[in-house]
PDB file of N, CA and C in Angstrom:
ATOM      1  N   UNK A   1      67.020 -57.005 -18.398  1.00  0.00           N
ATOM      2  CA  UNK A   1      66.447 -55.710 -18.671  1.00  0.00           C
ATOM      3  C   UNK A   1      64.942 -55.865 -18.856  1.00  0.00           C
ATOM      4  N   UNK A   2      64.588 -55.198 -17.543  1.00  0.00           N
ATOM      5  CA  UNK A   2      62.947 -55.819 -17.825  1.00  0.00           C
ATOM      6  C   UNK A   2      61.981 -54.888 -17.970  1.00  0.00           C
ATOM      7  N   UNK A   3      62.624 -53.561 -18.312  1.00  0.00           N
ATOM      8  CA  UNK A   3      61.770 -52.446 -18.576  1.00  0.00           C
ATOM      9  C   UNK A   3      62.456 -51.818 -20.006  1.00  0.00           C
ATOM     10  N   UNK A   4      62.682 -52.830 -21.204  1.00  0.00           N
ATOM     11  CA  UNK A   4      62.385 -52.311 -22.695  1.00  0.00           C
ATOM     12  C   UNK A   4      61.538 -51.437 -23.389  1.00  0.00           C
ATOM     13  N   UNK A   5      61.280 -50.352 -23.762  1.00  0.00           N
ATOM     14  CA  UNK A   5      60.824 -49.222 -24.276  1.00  0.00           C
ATOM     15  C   UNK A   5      60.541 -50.285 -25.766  1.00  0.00           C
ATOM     16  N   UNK A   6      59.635 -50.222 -26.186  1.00  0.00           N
ATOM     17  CA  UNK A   6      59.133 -50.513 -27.578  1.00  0.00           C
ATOM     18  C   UNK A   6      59.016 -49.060 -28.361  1.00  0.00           C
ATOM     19  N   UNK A   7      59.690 -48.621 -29.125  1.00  0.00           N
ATOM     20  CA  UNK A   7      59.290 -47.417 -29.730  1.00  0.00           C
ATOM     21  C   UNK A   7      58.726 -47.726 -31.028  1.00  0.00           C
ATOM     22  N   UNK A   8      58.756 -48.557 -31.640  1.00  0.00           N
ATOM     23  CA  UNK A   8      58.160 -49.489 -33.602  1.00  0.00           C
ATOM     24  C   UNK A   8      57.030 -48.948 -33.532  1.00  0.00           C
ATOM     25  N   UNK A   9      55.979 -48.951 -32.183  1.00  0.00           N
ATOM     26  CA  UNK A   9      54.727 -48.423 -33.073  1.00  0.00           C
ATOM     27  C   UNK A   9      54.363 -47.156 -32.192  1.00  0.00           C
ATOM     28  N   UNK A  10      55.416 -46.510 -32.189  1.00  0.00           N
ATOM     29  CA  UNK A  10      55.151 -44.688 -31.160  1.00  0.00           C
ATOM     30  C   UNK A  10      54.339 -43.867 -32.395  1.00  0.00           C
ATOM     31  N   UNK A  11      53.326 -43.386 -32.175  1.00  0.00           N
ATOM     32  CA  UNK A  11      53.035 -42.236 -33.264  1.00  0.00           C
ATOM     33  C   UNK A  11      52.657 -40.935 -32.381  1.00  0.00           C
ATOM     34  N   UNK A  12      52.660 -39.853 -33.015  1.00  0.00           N
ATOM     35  CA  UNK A  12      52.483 -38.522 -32.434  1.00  0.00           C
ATOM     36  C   UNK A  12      50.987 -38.632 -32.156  1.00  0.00           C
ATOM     37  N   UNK A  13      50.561 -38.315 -31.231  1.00  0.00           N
ATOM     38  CA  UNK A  13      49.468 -38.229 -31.187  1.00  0.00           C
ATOM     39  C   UNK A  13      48.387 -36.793 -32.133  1.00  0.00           C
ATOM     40  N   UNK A  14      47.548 -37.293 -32.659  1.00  0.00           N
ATOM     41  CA  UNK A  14      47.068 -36.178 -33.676  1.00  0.00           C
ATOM     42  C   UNK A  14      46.633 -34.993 -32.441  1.00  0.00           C
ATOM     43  N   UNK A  15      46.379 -33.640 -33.573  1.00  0.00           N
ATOM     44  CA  UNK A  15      46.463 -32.317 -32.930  1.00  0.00           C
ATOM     45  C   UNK A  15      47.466 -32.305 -31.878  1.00  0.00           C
ATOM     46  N   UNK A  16      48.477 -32.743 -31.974  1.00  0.00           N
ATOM     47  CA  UNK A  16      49.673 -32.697 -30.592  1.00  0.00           C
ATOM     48  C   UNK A  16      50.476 -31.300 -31.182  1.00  0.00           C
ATOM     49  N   UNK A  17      50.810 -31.200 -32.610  1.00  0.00           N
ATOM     50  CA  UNK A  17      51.055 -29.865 -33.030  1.00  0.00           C
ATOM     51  C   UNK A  17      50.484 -28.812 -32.943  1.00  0.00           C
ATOM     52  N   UNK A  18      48.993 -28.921 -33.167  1.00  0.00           N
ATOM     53  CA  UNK A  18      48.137 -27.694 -33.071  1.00  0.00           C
ATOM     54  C   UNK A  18      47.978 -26.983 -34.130  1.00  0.00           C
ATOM     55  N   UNK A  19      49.031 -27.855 -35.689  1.00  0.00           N
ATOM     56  CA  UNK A  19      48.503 -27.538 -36.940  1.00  0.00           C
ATOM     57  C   UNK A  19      48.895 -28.805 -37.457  1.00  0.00           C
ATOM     58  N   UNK A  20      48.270 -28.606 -38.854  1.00  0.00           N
ATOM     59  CA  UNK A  20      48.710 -29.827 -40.295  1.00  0.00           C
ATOM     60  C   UNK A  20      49.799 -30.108 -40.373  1.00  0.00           C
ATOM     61  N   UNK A  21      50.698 -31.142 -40.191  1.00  0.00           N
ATOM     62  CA  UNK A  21      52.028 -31.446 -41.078  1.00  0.00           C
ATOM     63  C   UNK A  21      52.433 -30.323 -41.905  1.00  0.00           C
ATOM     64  N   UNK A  22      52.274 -29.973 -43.178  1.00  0.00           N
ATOM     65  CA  UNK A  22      52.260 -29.466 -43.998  1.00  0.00           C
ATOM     66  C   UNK A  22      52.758 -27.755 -43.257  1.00  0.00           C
ATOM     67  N   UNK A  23      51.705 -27.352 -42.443  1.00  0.00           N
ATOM     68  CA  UNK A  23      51.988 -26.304 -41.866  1.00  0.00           C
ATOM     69  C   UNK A  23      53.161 -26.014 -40.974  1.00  0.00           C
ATOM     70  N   UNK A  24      53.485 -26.851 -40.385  1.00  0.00           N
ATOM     71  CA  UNK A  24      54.698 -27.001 -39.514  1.00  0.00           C
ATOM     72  C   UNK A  24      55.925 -27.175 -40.716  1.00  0.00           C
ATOM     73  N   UNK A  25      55.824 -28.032 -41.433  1.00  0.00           N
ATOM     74  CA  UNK A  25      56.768 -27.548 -43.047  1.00  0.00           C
ATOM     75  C   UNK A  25      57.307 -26.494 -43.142  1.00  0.00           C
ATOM     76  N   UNK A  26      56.227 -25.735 -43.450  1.00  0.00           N
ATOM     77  CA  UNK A  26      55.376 -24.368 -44.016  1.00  0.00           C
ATOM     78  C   UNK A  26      56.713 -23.621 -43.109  1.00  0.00           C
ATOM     79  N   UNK A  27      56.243 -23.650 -41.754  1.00  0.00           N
ATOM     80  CA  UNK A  27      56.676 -22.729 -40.873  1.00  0.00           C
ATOM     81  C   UNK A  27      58.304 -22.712 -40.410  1.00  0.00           C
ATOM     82  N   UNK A  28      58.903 -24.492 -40.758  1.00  0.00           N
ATOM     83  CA  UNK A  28      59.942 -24.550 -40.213  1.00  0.00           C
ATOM     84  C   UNK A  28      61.401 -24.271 -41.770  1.00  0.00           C
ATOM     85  N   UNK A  29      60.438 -23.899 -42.982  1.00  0.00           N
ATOM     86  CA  UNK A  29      60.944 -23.735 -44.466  1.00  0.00           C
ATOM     87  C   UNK A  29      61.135 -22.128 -44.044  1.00  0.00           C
ATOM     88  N   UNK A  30      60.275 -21.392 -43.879  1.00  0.00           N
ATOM     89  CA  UNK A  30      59.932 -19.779 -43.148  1.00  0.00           C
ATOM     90  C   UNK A  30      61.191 -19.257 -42.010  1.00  0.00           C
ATOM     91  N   UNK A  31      60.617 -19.868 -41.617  1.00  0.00           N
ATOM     92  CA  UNK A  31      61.981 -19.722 -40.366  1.00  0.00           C
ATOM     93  C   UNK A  31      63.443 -19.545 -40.804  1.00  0.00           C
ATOM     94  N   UNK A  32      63.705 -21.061 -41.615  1.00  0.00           N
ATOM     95  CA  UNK A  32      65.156 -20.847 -42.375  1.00  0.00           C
ATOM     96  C   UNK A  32      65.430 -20.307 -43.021  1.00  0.00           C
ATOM     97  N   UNK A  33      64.509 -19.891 -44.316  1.00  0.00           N
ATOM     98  CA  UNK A  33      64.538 -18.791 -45.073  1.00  0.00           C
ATOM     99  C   UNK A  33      64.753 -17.252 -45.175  1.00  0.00           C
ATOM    100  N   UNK A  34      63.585 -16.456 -44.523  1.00  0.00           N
ATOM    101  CA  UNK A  34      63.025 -15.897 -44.492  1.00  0.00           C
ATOM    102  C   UNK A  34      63.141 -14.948 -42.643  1.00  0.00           C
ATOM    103  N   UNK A  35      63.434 -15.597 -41.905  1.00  0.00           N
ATOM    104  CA  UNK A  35      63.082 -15.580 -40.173  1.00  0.00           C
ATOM    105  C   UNK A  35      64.897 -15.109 -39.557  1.00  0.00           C
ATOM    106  N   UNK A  36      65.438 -16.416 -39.676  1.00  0.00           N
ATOM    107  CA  UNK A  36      66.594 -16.429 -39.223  1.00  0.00           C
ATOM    108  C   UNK A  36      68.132 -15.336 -40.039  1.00  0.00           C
ATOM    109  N   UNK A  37      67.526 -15.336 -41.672  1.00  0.00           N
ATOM    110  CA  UNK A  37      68.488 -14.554 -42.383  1.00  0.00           C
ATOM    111  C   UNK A  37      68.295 -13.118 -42.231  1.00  0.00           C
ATOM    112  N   UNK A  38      66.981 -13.004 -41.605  1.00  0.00           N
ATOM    113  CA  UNK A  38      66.423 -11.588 -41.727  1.00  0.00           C
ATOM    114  C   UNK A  38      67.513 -10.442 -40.609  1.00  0.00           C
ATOM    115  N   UNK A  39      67.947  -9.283 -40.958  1.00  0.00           N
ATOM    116  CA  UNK A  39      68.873  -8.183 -40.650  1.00  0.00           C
ATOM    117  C   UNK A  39      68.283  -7.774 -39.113  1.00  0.00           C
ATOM    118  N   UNK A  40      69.526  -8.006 -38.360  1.00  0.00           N
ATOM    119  CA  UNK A  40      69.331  -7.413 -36.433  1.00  0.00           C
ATOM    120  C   UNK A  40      68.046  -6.891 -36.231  1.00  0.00           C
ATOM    121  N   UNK A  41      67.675  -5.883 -36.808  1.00  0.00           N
ATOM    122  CA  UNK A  41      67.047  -4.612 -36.745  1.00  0.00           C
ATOM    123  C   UNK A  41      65.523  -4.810 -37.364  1.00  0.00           C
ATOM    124  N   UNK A  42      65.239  -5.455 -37.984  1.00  0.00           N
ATOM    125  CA  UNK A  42      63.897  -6.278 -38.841  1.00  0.00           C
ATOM    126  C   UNK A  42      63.433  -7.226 -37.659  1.00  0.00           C
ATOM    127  N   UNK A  43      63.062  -5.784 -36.603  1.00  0.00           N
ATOM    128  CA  UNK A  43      61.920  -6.697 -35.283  1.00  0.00           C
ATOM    129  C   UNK A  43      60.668  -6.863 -35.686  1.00  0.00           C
ATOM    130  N   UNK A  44      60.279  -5.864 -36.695  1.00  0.00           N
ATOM    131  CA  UNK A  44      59.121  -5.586 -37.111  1.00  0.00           C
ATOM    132  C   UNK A  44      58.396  -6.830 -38.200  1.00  0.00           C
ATOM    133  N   UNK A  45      59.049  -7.476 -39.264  1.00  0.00           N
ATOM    134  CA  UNK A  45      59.479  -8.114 -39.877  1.00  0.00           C
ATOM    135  C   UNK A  45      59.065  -9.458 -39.171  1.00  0.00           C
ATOM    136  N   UNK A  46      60.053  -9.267 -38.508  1.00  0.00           N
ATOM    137  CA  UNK A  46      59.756 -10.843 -37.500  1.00  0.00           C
ATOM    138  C   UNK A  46      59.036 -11.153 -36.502  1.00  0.00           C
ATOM    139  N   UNK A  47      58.163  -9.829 -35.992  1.00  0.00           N
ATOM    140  CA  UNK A  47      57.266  -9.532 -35.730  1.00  0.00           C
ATOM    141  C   UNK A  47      55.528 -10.663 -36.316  1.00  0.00           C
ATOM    142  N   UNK A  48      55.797  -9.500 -37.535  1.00  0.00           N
ATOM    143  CA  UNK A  48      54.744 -10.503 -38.899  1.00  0.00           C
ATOM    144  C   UNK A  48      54.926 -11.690 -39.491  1.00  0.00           C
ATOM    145  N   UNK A  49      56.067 -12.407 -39.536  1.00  0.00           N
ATOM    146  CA  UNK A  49      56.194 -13.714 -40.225  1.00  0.00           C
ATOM    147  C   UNK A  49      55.690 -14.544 -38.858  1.00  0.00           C
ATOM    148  N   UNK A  50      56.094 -13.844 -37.424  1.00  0.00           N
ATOM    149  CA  UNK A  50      55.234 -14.664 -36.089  1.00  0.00           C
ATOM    150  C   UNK A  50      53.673 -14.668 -36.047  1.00  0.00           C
ATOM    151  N   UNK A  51      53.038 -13.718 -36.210  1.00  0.00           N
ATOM    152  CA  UNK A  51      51.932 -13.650 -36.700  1.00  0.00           C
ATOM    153  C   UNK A  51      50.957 -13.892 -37.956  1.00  0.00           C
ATOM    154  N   UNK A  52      51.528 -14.040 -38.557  1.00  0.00           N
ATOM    155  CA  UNK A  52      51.156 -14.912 -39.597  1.00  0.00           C
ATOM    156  C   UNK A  52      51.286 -16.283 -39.464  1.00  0.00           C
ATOM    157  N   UNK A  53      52.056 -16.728 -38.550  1.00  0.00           N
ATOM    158  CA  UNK A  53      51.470 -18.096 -38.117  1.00  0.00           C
ATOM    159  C   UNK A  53      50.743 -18.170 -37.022  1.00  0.00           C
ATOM    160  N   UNK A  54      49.819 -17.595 -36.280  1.00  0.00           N
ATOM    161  CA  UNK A  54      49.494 -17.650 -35.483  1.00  0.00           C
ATOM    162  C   UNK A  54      50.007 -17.439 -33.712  1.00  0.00           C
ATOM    163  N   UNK A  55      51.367 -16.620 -33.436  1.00  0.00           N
ATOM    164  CA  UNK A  55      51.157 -16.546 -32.118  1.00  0.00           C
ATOM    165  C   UNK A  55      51.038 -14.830 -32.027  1.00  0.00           C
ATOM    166  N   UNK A  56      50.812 -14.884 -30.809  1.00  0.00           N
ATOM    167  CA  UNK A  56      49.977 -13.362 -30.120  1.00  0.00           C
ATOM    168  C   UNK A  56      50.947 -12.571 -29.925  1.00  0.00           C
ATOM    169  N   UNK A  57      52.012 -11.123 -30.282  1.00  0.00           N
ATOM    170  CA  UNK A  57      52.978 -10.906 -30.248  1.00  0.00           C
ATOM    171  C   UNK A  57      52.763  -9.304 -30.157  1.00  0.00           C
ATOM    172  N   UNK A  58      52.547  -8.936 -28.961  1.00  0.00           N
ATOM    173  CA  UNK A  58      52.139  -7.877 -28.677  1.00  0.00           C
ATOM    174  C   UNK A  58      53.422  -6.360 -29.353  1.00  0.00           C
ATOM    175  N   UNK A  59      52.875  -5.390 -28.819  1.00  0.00           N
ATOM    176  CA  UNK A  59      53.936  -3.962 -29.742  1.00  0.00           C
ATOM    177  C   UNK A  59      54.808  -3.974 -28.963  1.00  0.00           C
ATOM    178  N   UNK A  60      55.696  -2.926 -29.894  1.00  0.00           N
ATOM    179  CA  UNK A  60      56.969  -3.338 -29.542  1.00  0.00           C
ATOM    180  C   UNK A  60      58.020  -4.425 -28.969  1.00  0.00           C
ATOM    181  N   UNK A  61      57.658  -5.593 -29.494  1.00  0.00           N
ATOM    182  CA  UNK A  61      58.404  -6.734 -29.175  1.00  0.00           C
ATOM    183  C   UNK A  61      59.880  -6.599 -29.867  1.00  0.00           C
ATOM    184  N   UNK A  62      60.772  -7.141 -29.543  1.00  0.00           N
ATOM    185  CA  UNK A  62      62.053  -7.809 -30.030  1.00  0.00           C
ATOM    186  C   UNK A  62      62.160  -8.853 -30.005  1.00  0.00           C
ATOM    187  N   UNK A  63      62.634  -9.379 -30.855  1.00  0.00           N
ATOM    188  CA  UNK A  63      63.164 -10.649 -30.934  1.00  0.00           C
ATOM    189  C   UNK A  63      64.039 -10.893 -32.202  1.00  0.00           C
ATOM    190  N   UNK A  64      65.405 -11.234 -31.627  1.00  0.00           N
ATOM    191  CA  UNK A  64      66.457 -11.406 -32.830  1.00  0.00           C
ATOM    192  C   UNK A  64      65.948 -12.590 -33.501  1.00  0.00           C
ATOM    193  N   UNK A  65      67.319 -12.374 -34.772  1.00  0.00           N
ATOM    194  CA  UNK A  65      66.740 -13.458 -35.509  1.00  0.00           C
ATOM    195  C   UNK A  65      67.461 -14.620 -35.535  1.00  0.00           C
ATOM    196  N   UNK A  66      68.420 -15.032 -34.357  1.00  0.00           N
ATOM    197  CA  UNK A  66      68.552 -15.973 -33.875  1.00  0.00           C
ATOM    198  C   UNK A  66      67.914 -17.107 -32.872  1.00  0.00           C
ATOM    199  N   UNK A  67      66.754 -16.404 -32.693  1.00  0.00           N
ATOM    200  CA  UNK A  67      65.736 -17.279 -32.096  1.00  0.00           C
ATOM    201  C   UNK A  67      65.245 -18.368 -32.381  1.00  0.00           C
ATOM    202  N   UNK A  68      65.238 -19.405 -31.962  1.00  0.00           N
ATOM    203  CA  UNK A  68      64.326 -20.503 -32.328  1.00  0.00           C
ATOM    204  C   UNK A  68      62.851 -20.575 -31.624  1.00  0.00           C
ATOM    205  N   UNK A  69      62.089 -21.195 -32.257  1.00  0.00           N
ATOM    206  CA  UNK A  69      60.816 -21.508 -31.834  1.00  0.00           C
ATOM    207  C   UNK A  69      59.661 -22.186 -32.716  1.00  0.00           C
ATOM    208  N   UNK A  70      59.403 -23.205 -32.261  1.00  0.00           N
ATOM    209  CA  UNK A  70      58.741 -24.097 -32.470  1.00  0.00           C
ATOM    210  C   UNK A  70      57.486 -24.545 -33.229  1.00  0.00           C
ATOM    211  N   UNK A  71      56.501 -24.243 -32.165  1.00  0.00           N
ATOM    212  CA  UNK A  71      55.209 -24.130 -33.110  1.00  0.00           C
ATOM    213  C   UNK A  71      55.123 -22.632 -32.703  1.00  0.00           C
ATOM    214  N   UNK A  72      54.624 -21.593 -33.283  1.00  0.00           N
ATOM    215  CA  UNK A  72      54.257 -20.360 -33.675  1.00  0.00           C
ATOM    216  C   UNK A  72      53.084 -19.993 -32.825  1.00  0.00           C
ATOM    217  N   UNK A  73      52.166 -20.807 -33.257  1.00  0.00           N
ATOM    218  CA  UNK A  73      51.032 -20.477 -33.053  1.00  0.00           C
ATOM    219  C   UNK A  73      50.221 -21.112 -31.591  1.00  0.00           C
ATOM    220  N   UNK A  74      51.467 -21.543 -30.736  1.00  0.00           N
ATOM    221  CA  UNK A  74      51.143 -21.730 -29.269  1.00  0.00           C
ATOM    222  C   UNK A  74      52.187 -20.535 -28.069  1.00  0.00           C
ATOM    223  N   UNK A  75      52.959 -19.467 -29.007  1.00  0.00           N
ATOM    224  CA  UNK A  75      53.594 -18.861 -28.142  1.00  0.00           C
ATOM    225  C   UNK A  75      52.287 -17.374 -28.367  1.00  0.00           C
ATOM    226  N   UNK A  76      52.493 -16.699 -26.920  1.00  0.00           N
ATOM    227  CA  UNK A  76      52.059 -15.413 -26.575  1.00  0.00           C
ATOM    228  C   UNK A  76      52.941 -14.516 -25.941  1.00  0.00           C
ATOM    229  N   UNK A  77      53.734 -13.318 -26.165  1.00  0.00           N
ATOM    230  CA  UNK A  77      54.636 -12.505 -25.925  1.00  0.00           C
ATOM    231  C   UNK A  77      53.911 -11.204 -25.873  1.00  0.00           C
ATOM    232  N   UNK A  78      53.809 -10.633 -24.223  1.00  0.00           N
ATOM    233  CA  UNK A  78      53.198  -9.618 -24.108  1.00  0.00           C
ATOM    234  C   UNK A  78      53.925  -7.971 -24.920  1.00  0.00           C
ATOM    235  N   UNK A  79      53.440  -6.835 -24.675  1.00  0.00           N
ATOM    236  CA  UNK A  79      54.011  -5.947 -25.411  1.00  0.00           C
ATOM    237  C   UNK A  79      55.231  -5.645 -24.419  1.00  0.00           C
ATOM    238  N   UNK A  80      56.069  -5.009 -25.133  1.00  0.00           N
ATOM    239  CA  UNK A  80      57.503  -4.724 -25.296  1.00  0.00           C
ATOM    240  C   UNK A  80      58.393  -5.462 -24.296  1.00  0.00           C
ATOM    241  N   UNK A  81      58.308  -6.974 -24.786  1.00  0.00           N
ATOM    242  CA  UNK A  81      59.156  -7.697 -23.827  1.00  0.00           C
ATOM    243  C   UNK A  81      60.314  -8.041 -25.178  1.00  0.00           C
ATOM    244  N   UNK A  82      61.538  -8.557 -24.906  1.00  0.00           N
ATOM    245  CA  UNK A  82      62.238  -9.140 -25.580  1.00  0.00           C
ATOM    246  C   UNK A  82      62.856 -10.682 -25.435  1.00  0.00           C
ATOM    247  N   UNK A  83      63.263 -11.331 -26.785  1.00  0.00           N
ATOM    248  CA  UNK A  83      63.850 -12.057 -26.299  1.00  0.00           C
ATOM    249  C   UNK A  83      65.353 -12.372 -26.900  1.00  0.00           C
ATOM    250  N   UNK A  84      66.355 -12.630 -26.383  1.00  0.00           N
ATOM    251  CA  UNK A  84      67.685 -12.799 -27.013  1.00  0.00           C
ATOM    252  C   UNK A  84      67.937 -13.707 -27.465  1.00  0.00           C
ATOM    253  N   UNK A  85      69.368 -13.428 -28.274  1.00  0.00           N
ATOM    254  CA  UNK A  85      70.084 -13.847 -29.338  1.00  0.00           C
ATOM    255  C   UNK A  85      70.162 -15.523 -28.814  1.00  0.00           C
ATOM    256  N   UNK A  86      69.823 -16.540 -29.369  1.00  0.00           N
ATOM    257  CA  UNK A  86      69.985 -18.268 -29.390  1.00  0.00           C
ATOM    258  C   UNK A  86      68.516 -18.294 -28.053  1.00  0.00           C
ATOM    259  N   UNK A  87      67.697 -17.704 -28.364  1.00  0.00           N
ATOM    260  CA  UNK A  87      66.629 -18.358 -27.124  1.00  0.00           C
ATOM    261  C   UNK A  87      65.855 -19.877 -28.133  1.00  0.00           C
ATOM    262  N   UNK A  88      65.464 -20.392 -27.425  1.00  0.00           N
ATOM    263  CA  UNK A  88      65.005 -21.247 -27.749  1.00  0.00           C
ATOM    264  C   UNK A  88      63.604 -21.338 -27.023  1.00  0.00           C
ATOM    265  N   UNK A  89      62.501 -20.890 -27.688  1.00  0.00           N
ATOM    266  CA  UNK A  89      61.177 -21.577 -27.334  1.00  0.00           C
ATOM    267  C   UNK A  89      60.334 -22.619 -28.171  1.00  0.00           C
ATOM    268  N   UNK A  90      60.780 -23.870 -27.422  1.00  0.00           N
ATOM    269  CA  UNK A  90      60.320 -25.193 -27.572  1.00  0.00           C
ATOM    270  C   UNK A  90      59.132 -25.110 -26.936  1.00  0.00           C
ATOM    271  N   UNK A  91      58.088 -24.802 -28.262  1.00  0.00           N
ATOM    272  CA  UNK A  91      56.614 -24.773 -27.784  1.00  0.00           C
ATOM    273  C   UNK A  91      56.236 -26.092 -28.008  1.00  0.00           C
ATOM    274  N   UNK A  92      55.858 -27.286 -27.644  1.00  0.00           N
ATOM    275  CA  UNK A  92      54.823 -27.931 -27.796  1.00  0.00           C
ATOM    276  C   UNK A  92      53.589 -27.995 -26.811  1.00  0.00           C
ATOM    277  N   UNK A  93      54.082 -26.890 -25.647  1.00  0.00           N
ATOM    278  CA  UNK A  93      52.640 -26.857 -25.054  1.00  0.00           C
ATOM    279  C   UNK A  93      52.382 -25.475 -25.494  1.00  0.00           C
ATOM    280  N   UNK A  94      51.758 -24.753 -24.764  1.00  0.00           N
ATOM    281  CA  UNK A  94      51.879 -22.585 -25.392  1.00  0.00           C
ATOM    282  C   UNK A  94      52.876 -22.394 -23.766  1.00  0.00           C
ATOM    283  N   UNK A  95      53.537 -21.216 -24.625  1.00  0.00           N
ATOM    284  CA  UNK A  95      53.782 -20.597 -23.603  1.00  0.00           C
ATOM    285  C   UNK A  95      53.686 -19.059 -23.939  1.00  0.00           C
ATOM    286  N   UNK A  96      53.754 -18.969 -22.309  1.00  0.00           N
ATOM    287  CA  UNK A  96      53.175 -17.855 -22.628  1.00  0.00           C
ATOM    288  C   UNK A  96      54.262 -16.205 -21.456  1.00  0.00           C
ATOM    289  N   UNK A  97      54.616 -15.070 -22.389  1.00  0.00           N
ATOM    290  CA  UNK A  97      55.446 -14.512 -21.921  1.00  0.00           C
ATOM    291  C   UNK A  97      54.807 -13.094 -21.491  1.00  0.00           C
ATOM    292  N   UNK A  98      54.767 -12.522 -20.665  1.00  0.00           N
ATOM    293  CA  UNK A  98      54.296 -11.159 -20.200  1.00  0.00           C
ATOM    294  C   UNK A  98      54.500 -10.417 -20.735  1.00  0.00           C
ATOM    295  N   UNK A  99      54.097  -8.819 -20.310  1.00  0.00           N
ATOM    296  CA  UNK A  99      55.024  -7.848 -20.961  1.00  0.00           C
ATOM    297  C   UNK A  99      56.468  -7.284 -20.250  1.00  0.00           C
ATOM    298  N   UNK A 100      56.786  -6.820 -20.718  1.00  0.00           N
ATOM    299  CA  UNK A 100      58.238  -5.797 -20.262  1.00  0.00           C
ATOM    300  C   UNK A 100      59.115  -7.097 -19.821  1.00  0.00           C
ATOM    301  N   UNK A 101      59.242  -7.759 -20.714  1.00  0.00           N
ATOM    302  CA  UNK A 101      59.807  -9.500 -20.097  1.00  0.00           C
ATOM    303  C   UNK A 101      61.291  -9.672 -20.942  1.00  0.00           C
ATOM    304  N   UNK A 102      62.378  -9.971 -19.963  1.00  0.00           N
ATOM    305  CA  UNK A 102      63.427 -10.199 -21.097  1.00  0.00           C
ATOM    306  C   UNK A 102      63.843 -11.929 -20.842  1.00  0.00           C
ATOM    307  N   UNK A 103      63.935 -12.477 -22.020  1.00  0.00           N
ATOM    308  CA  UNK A 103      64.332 -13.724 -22.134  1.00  0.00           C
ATOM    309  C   UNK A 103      65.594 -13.441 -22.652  1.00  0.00           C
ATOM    310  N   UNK A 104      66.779 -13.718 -21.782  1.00  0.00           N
ATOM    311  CA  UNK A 104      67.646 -13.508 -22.192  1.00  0.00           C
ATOM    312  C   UNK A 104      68.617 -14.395 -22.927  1.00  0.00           C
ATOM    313  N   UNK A 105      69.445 -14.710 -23.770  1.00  0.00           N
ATOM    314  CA  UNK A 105      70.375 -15.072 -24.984  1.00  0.00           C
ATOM    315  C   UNK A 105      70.626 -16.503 -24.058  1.00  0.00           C
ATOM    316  N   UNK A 106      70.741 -17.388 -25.236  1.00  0.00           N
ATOM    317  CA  UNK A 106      70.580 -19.080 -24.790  1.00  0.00           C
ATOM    318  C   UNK A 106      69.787 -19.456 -23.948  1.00  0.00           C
ATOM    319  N   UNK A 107      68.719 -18.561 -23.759  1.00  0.00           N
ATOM    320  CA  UNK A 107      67.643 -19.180 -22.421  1.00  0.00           C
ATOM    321  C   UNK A 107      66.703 -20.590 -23.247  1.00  0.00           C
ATOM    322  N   UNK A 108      66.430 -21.201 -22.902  1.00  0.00           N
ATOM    323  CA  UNK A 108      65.699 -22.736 -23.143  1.00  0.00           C
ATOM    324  C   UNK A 108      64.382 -22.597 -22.600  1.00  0.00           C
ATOM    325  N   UNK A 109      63.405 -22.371 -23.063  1.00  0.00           N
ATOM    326  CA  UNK A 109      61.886 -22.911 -22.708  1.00  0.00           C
ATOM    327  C   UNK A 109      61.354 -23.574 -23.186  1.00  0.00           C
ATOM    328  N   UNK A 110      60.898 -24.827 -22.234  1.00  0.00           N
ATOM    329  CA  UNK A 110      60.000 -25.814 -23.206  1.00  0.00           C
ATOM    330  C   UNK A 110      58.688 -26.489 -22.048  1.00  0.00           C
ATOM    331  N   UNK A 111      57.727 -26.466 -23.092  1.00  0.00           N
ATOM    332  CA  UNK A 111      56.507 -26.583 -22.650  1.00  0.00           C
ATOM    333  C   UNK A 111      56.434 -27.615 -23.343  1.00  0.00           C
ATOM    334  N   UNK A 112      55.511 -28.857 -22.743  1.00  0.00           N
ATOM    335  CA  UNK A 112      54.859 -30.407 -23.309  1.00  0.00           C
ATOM    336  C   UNK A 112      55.139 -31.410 -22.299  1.00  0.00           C
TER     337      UNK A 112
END
């Protein structure tokens, strides 16, 4: 086997998050709390806990609160697009969603 992967000294490369440790904490404590328990209908809600971390989340958006997503503050969701129930946006690069856009239920996006 002559192509061994050494992983002992892998480190993340800094700014690869696009915030502090601490903040990604911050955001992934938020999420469980606060994000995911929050009621069908509390688009608005989840709306602001997205913006308050930093991503661009134009009017009238949806997005249940089964969504996952990553870093916050590298997604952009134009106005009144949605996205469904188990989406997963695995931001580590930005991504970025139009308007009138439906991401529909278990869809997977990942940027990095």
């Amino acid at each position: 086997m002559d192509n061994i992967q050494d992983l002992k000294s892998f480190k993340v490369p800094e700014e690869f998050r696009g915030r502090p440790a601490y903040i990604v904490q911050l955001w992934w404590l938020v999420q469980s709390l606060l994000f995911k328990p929050s009621p069908q209908i509390f688009y608005g809600w989840r709306r602001f806990l997205l913006r308050l971390f930093g991503a661009k989340i134009g009017r009238g958006v949806v997005i249940r609160p089964s969504v996952d997503i990553t870093y916050p503050w590298k997604v952009f969701i134009g106005d009144y697009s949605w996205i469904g129930d188990n989406a997963v946006l695995y931001s580590l690069g930005e991504i970025e969603i139009g308007s009138n856009v439906v991401v529909s239920q278990k869809c997977y996006l990942c940027t990095g």
